[in-house]
Protein backbone atom coordinates (compact mmCIF):
# COMPACT_ATOMS: atom_id res chain seq x y z
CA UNK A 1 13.96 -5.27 -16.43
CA UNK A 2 11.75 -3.42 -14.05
CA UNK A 3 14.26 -3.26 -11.72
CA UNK A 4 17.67 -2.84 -12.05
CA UNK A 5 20.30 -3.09 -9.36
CA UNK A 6 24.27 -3.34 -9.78
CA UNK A 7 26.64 -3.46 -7.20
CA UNK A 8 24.93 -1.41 -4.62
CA UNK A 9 26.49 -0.75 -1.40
CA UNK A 10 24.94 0.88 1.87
CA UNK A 11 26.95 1.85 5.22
CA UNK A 12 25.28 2.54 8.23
CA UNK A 13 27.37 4.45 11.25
CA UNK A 14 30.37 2.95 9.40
CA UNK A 15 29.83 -0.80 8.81
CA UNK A 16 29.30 -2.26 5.90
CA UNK A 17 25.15 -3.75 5.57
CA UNK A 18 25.23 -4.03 1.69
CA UNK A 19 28.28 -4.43 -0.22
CA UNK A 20 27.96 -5.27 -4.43
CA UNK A 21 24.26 -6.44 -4.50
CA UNK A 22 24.28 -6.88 -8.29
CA UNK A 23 19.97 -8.00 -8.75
CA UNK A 24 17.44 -7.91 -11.57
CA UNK A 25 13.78 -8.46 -11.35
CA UNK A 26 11.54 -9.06 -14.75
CA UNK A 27 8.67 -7.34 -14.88
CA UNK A 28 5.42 -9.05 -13.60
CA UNK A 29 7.57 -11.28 -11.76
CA UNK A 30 7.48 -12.38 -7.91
CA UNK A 31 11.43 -12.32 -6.57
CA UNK A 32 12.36 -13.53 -3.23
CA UNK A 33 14.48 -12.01 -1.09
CA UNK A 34 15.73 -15.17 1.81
CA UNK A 35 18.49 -14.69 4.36
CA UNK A 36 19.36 -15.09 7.70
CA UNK A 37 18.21 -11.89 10.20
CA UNK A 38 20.69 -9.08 9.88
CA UNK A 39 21.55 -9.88 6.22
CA UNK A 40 20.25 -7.34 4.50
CA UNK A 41 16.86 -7.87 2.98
CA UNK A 42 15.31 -4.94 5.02
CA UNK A 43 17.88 -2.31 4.32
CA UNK A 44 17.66 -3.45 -0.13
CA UNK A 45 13.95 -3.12 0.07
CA UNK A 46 14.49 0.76 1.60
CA UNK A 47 17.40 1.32 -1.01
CA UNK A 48 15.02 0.29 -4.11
CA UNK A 49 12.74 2.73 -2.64
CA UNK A 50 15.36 5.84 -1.93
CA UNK A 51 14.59 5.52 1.58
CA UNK A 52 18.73 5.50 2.31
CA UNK A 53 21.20 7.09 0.34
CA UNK A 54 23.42 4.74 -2.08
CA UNK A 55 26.93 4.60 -0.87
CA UNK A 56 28.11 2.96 -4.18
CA UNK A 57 26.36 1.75 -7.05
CA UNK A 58 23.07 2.37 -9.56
CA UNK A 59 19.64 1.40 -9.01
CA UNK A 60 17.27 1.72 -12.18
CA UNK A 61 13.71 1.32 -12.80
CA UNK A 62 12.86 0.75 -16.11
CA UNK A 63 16.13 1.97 -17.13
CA UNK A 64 15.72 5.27 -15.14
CA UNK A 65 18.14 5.54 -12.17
CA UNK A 66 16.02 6.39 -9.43
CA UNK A 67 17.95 9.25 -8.36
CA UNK A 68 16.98 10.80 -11.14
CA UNK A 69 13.30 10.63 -9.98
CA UNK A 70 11.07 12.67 -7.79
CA UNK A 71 9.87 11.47 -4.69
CA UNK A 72 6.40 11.71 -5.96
CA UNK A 73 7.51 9.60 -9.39
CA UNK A 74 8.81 7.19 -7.13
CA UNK A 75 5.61 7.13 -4.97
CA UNK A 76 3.37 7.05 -7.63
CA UNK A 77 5.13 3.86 -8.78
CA UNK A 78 6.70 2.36 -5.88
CA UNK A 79 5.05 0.88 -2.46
CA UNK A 80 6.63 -0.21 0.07
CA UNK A 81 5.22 -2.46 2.62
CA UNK A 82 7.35 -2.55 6.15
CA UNK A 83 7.48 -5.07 8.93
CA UNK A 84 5.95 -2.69 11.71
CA UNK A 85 3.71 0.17 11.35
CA UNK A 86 2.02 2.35 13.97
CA UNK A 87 0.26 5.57 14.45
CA UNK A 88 -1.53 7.51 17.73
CA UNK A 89 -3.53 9.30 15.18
CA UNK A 90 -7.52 8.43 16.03
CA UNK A 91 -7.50 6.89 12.49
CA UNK A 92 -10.16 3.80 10.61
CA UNK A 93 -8.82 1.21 8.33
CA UNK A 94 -10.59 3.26 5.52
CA UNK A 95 -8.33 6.47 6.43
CA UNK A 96 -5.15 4.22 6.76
CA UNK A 97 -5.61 2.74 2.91
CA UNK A 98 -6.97 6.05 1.43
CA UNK A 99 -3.71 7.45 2.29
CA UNK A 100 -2.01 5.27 -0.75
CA UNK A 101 -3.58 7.55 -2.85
CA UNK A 102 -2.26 10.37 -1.58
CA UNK A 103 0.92 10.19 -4.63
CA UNK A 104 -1.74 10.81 -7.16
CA UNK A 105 -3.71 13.24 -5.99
CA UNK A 106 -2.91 17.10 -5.60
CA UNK A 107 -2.84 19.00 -2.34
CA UNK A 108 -6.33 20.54 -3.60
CA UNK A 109 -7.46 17.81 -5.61
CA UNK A 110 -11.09 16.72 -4.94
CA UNK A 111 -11.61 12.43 -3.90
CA UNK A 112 -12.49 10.97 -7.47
CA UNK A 113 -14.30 8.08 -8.85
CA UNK A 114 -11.27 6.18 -9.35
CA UNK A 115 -9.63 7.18 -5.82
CA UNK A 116 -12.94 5.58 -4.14
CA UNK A 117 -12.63 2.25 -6.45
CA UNK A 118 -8.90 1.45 -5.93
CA UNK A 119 -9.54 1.45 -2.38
CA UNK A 120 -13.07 -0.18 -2.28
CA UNK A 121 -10.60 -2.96 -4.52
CA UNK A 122 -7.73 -2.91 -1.79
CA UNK A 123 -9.58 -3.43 0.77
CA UNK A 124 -11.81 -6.41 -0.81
CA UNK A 125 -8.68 -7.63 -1.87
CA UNK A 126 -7.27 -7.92 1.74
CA UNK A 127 -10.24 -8.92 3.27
CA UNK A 128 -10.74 -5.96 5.24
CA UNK A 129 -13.90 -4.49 3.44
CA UNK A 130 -16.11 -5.05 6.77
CA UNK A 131 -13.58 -3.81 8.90
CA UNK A 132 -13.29 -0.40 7.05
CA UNK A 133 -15.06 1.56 10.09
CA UNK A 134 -13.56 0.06 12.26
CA UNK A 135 -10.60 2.02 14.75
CA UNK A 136 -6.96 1.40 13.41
CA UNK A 137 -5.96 0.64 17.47
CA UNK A 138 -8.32 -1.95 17.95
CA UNK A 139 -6.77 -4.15 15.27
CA UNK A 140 -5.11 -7.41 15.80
CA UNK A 141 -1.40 -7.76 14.45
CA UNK A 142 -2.61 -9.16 11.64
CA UNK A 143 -5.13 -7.37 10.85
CA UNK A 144 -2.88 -4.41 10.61
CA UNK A 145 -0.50 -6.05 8.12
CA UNK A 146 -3.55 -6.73 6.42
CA UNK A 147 -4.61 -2.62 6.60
CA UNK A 148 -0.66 -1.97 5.18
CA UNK A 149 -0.81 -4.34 2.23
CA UNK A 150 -4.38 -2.58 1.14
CA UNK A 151 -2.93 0.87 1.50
CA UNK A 152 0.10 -0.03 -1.03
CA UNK A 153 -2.63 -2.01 -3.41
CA UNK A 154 -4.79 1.44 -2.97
CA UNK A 155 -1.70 3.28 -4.29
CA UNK A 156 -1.69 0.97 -7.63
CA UNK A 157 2.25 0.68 -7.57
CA UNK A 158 3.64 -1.20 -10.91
CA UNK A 159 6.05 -2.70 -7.96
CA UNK A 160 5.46 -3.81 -4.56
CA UNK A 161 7.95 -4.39 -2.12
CA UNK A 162 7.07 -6.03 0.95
CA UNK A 163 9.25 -6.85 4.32
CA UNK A 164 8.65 -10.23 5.95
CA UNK A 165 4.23 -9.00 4.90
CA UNK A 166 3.64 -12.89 6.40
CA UNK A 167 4.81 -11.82 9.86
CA UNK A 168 1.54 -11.75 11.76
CA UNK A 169 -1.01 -13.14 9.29
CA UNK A 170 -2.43 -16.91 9.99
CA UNK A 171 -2.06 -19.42 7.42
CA UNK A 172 -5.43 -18.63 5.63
CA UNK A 173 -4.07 -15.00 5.00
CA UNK A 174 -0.38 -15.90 4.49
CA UNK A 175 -1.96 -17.82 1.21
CA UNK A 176 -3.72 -15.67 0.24
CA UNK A 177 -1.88 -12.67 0.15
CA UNK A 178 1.22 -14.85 -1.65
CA UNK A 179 -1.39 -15.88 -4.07
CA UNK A 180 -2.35 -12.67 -4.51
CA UNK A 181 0.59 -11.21 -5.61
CA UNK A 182 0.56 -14.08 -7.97
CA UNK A 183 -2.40 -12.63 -9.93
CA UNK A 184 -1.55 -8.91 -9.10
CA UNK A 185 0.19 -7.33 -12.30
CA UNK A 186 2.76 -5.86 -10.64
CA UNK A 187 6.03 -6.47 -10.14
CA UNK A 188 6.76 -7.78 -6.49
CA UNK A 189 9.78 -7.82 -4.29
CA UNK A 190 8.74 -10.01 -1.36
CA UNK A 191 11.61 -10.40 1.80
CA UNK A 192 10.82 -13.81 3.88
CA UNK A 193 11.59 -16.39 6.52
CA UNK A 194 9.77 -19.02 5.45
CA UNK A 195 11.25 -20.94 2.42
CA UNK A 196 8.20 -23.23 1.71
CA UNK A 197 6.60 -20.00 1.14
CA UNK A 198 9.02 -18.66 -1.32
CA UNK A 199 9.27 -22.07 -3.02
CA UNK A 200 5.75 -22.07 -3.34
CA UNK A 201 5.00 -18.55 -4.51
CA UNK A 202 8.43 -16.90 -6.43
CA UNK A 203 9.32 -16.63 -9.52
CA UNK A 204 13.24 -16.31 -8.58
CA UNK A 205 14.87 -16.08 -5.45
CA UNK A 206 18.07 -14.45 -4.23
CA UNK A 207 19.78 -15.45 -0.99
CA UNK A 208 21.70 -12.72 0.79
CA UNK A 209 24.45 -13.41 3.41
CA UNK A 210 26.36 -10.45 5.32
CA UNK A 211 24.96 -8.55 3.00
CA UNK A 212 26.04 -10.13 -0.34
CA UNK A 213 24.49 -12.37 -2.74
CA UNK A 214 25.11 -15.71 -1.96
CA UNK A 215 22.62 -17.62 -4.77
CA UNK A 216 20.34 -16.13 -7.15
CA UNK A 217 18.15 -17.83 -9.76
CA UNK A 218 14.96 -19.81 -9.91
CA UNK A 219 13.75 -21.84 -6.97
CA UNK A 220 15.19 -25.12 -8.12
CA UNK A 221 18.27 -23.47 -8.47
CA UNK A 222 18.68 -21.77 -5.53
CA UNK A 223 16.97 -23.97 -2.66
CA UNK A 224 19.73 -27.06 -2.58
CA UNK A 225 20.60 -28.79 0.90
CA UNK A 226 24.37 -27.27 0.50
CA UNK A 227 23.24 -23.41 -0.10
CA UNK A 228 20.96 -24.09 2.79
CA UNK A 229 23.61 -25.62 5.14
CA UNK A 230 26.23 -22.80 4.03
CA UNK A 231 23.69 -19.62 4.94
CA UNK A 232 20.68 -20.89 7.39
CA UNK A 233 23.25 -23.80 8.95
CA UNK A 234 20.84 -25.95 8.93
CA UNK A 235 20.39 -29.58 7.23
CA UNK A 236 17.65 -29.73 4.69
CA UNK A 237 15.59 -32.63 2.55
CA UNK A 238 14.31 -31.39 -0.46
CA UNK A 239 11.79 -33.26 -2.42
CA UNK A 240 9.14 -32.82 -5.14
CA UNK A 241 5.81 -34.02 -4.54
CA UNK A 242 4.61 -36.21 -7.31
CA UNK A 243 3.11 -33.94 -10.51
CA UNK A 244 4.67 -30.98 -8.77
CA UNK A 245 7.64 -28.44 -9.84
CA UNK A 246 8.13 -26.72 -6.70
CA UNK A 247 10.25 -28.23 -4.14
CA UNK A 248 8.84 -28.87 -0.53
CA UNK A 249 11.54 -28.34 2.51
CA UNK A 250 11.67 -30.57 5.22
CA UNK A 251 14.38 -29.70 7.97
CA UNK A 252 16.03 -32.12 9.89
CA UNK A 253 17.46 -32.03 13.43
C-alpha cells in the first residue's frame, strides 16, 4: 500500500474530528474521500501530510510511519493541495509553481535543467503556460486553483492529496484536472462534493461521517441509495448508462 492508515484519531480544542479512520490506498490509485461538511475529509488530508499531530493511531507510507520521516522526506514525496490559498507577496504564476521545487533543491543549490522542465510540464499540464507572467492577484478563483495544482505537479510528489481542487474550476477544467490525475502516476487522495465526479473518476471511495468511516470500497460498492440517504439525507436514483460501469446519480426532491 502506498498509504497506510489504522485507526487514526485527531482532537481539536477537545472534541473529537477523527476517531478510528482505519484507510488504505494502492499505489497508482485515485481514492475518494465523500462526506458531508464538517466530517472530516479536510483534517485526514492534513494528518497524511503531518500537518496535525496524531492523537491515536499509525499512519505509514510505504510501510514507513511518517513520524519517522523528515519534513523534507515528506515534502519531497507528499503534496498537498488545500481549498484556499493566498499570499500579499508581489508574486507571478511562474514564482508560485517554482516554489514546489523548493523540497528538492538545497538552500544554495543553483535552478537545474530538470527544475525548469517539471515546471514548464506543470504548468502545460494545468493550462496555465500563457499565464506564467502574469501577477498571482490578478487571477480569477479558478485560475488560482489551477496555479496550486501546478505547484504540487512541479514538486513531482509520488502522492497527491487534494481538498475539494474542483471548488472554483468550470466544468472544462473540473474534467480535466480529474482526468488528469487519471493518467498522472501518482498516487492521489482527492476530497469532494460532487459524487458524479467521484463516480466518474475514483478508483475507491470512502465515505466519512462525524468523522468515522461509514463505507469504503469501490464505487459500485459504496454509492447505493441507502448509504446516500443514511450520510447526505438525501434520496438518490442510481443507474448505469448503457455500455457503462460507472454509476450516474440523479437526486430526487
Amino acid at each position: 500500500m502506498s498509504i497506510s492508515i489504522r485507526d487514526a484519531v485527531w482532537k481539536a480544542g477537545g472534541t473529537l474530528i477523527l476517531d478510528g479512520v482505519t484507510i488504505d490506498v494502492p499505489a497508482g490509485q485515485v481514492l475518494g474521500l465523500l462526506g458531508p461538511n464538517g466530517s472530516g475529509k479536510s483534517s485526514l488530508l492534513r494528518l497524511i501530510c503531518g500537518l496535525r499531530p496524531l492523537a491515536g493511531g499509525v499512519i505509514q507510507l510505504d510501510g514507513r510511519d511518517i513520524s519517522d520521516l523528515s519534513r523534507r522526506d515528506l515534502a519531497q514525496r507528499l503534496a498537498l493541495v488545500e481549498q484556499q490559498a493566498a499570499t500579499d507577496m508581489p508574486m507571478t504564476v511562474l514564482d508560485v509553481v517554482q516554489l514546489g521545487r523548493t523540497p528538492h533543491r538545497g538552500a544554495l543549490a543553483a535552478w537545474a535543467r530538470h527544475d525548469e522542465d517539471a515546471v514548464a510540464a506543470a504548468l502545460r499540464a494545468t493550462d496555465m503556460w500563457e499565464k506564467r507572467k502574469q501577477a498571482w492577484r490578478t487571477l480569477s478563483g479558478g485560475e488560482r486553483q489551477r496555479v496550486q495544482i501546478a505547484r504540487a505537479l512541479a514538486q513531482e510528489p509520488t502522492e497527491l492529496l487534494l481538498d475539494e481542487p474542483t471548488n472554483h474550476l468550470d466544468i472544462r477544467h473540473q474534467l480535466d484536472l480529474l482526468g488528469l490525475l487519471r493518467r498522472l502516476p501518482v498516487t492521489s487522495v482527492v476530497a469532494l462534493h460532487d459524487m458524479n465526479l467521484a463516480a466518474a473518476f475514483c478508483d475507491r471511495l470512502v465515505v466519512l461521517q462525524n468523522g468515522r468511516v461509514a463505507a469504503a470500497g469501490t464505487v459500485a460498492e459504496v454509492l447505493t441509495p441507502d448509504l446516500i440517504a443514511d450520510v447526505f439525507g438525501v434520496t438518490a436514483r442510481i443507474s448505469y448508462p448503457a455500455r457503462a460501469d460507472r454509476p450516474q446519480i440523479a437526486f430526487l426532491p
